[in-house]
N, C-alpha and C. Protein backbone atom coordinates (compact mmCIF):
# COMPACT_ATOMS: atom_id res chain seq x y z
N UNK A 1 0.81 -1.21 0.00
CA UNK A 1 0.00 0.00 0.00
C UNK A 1 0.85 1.26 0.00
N UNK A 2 2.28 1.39 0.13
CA UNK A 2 2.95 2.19 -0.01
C UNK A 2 4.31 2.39 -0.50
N UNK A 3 3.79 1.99 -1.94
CA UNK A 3 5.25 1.56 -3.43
C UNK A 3 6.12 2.82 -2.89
N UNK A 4 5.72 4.16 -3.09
CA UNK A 4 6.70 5.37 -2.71
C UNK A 4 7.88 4.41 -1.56
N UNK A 5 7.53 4.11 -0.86
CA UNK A 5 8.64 3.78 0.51
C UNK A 5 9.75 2.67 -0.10
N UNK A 6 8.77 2.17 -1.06
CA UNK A 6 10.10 0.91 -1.83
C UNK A 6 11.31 1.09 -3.03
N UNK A 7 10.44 2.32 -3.39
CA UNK A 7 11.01 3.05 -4.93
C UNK A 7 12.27 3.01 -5.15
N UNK A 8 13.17 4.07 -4.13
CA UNK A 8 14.73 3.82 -3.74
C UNK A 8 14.83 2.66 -3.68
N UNK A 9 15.06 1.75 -3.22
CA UNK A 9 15.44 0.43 -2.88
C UNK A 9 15.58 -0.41 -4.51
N UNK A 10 14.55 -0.08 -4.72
CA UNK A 10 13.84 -0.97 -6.29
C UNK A 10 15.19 0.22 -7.26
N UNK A 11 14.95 1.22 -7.22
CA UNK A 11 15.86 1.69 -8.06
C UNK A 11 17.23 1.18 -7.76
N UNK A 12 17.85 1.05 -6.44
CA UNK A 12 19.61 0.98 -5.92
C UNK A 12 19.53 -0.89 -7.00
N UNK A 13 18.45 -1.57 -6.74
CA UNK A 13 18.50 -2.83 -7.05
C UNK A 13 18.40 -2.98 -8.45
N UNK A 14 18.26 -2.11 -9.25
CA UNK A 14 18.00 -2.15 -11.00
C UNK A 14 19.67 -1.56 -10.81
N UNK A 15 20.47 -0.82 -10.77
CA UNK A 15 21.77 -0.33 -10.59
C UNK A 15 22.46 -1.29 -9.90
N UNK A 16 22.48 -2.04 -9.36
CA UNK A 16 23.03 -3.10 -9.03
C UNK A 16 22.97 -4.21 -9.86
N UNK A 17 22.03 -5.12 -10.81
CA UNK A 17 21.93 -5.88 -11.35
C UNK A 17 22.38 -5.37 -12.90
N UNK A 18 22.98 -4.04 -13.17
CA UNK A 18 23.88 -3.89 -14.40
C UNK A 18 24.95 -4.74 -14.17
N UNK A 19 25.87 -4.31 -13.20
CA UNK A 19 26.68 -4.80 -12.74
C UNK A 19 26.60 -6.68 -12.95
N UNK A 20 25.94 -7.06 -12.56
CA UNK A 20 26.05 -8.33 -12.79
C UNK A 20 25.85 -9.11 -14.06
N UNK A 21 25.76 -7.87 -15.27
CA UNK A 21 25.50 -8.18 -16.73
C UNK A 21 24.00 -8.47 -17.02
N UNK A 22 22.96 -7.56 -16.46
CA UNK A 22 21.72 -8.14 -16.88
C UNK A 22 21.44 -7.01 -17.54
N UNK A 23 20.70 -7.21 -19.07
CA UNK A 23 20.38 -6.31 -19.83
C UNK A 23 18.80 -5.87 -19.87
N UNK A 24 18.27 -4.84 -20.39
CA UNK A 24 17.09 -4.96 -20.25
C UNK A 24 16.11 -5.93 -20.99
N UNK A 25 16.46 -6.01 -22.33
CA UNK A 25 15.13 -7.19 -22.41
C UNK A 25 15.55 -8.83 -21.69
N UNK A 26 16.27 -8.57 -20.79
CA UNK A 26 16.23 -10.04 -19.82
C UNK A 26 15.35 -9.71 -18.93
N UNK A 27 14.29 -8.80 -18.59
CA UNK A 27 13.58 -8.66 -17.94
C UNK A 27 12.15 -9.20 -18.22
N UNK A 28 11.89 -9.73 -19.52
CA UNK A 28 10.87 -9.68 -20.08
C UNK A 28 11.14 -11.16 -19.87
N UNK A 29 11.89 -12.01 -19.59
CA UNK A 29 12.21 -13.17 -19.44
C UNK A 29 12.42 -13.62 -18.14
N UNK A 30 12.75 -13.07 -17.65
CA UNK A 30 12.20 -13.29 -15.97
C UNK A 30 10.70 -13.22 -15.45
N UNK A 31 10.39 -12.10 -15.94
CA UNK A 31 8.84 -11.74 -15.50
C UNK A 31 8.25 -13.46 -16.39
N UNK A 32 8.02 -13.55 -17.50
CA UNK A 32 7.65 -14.86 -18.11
C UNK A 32 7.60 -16.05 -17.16
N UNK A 33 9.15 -16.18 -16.77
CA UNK A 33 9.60 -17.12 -15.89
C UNK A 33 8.72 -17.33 -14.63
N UNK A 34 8.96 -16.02 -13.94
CA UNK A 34 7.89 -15.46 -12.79
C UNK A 34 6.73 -16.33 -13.08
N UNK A 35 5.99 -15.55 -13.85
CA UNK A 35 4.66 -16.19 -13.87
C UNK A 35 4.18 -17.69 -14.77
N UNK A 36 5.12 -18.20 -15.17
CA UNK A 36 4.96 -19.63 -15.58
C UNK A 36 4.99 -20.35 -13.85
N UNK A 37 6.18 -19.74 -13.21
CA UNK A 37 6.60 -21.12 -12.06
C UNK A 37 5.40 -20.51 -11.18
N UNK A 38 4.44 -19.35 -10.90
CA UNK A 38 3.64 -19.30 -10.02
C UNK A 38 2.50 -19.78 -10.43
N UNK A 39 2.49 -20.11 -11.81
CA UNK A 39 0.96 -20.87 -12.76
C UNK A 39 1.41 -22.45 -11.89
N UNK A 40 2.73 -22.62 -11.95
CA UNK A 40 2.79 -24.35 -11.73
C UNK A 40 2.37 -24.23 -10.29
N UNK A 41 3.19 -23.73 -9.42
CA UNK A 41 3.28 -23.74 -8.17
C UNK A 41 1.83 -23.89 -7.35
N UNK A 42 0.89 -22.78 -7.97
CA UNK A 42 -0.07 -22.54 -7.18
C UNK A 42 -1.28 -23.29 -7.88
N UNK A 43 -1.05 -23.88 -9.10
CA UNK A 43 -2.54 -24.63 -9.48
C UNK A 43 -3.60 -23.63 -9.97
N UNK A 44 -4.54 -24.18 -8.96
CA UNK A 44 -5.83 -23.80 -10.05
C UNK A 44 -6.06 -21.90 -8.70
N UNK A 45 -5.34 -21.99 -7.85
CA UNK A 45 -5.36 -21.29 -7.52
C UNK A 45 -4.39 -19.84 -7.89
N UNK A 46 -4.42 -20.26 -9.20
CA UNK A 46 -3.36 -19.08 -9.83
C UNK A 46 -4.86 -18.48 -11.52
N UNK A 47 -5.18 -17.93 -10.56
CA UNK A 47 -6.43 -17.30 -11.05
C UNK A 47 -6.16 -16.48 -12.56
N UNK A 48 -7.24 -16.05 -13.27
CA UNK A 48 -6.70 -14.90 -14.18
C UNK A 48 -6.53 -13.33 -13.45
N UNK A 49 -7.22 -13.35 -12.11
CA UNK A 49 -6.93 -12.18 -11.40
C UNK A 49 -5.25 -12.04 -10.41
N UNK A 50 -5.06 -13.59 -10.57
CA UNK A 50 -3.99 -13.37 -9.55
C UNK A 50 -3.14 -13.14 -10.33
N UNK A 51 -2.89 -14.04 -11.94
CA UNK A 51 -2.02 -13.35 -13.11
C UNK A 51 -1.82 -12.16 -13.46
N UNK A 52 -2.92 -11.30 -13.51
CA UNK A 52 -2.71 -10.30 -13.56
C UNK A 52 -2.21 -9.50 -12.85
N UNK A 53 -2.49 -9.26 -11.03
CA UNK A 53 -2.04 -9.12 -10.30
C UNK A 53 -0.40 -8.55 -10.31
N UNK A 54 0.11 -10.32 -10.23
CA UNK A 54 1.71 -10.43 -10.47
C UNK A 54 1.76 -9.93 -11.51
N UNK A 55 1.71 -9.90 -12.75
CA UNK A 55 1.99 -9.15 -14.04
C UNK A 55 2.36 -7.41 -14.01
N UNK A 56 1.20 -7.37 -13.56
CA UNK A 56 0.88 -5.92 -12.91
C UNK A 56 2.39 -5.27 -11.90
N UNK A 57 2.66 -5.83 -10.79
CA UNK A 57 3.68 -5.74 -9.62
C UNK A 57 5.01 -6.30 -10.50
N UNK A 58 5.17 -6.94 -11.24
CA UNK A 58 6.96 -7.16 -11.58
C UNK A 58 6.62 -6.17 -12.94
N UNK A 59 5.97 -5.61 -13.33
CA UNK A 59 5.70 -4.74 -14.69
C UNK A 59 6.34 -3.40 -13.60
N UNK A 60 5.69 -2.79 -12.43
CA UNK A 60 6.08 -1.86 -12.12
C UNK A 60 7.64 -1.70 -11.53
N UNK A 61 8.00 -2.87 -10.75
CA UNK A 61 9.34 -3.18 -10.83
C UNK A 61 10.44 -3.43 -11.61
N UNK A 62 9.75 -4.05 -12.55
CA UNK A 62 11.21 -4.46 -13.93
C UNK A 62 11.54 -2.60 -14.61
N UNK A 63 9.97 -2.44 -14.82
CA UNK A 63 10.13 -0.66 -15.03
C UNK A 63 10.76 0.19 -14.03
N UNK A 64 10.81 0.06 -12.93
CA UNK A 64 11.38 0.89 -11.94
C UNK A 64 12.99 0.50 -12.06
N UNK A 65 13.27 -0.62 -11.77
CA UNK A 65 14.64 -0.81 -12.23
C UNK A 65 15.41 -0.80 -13.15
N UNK A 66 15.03 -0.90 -14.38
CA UNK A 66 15.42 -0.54 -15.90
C UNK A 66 15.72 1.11 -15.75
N UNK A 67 14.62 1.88 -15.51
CA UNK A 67 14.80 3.35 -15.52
C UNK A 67 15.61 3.52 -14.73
N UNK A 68 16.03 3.47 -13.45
CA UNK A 68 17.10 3.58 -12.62
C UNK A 68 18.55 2.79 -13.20
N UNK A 69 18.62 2.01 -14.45
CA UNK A 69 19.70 1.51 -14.26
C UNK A 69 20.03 1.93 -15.35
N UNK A 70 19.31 2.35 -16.69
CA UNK A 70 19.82 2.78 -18.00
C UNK A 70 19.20 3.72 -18.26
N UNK A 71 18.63 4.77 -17.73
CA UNK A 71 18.50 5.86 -17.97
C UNK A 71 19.22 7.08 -18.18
């Protein structure tokens, strides 16, 4: 309920993962990843609302860290 308080953090962590050679469209492949292993994991309890959900939350993160790291 309060992304503002995480923002810094999420940004220091997109600037940190240059460093370790991750480019940006490897993000689009994680998030994928993300939500394939939480489709397996959770079953039938991996809703079209809960997909979206997660989609939604690593969309604002992969974006928060990309802009902080190659901007």
């Amino acid at each position: 309920n309060n992304v503002e308080a995480v923002v810094p953090a999420i940004q220091e962590l997109g600037k940190r993962h240059v460093s370790y050679g991750v480019k940006p469209e490897d993000y689009d492949s994680v998030g994928a990843a993300l939500l394939w292993t939480l489709e397996q994991g959770l079953g039938d309890d991996f809703t079209p609302e809960t997909k979206a959900a997660w989609a939604s939350v690593y969309g604002l993160v992969a974006t928060t860290m990309k802009d902080a790291a190659y901007a």
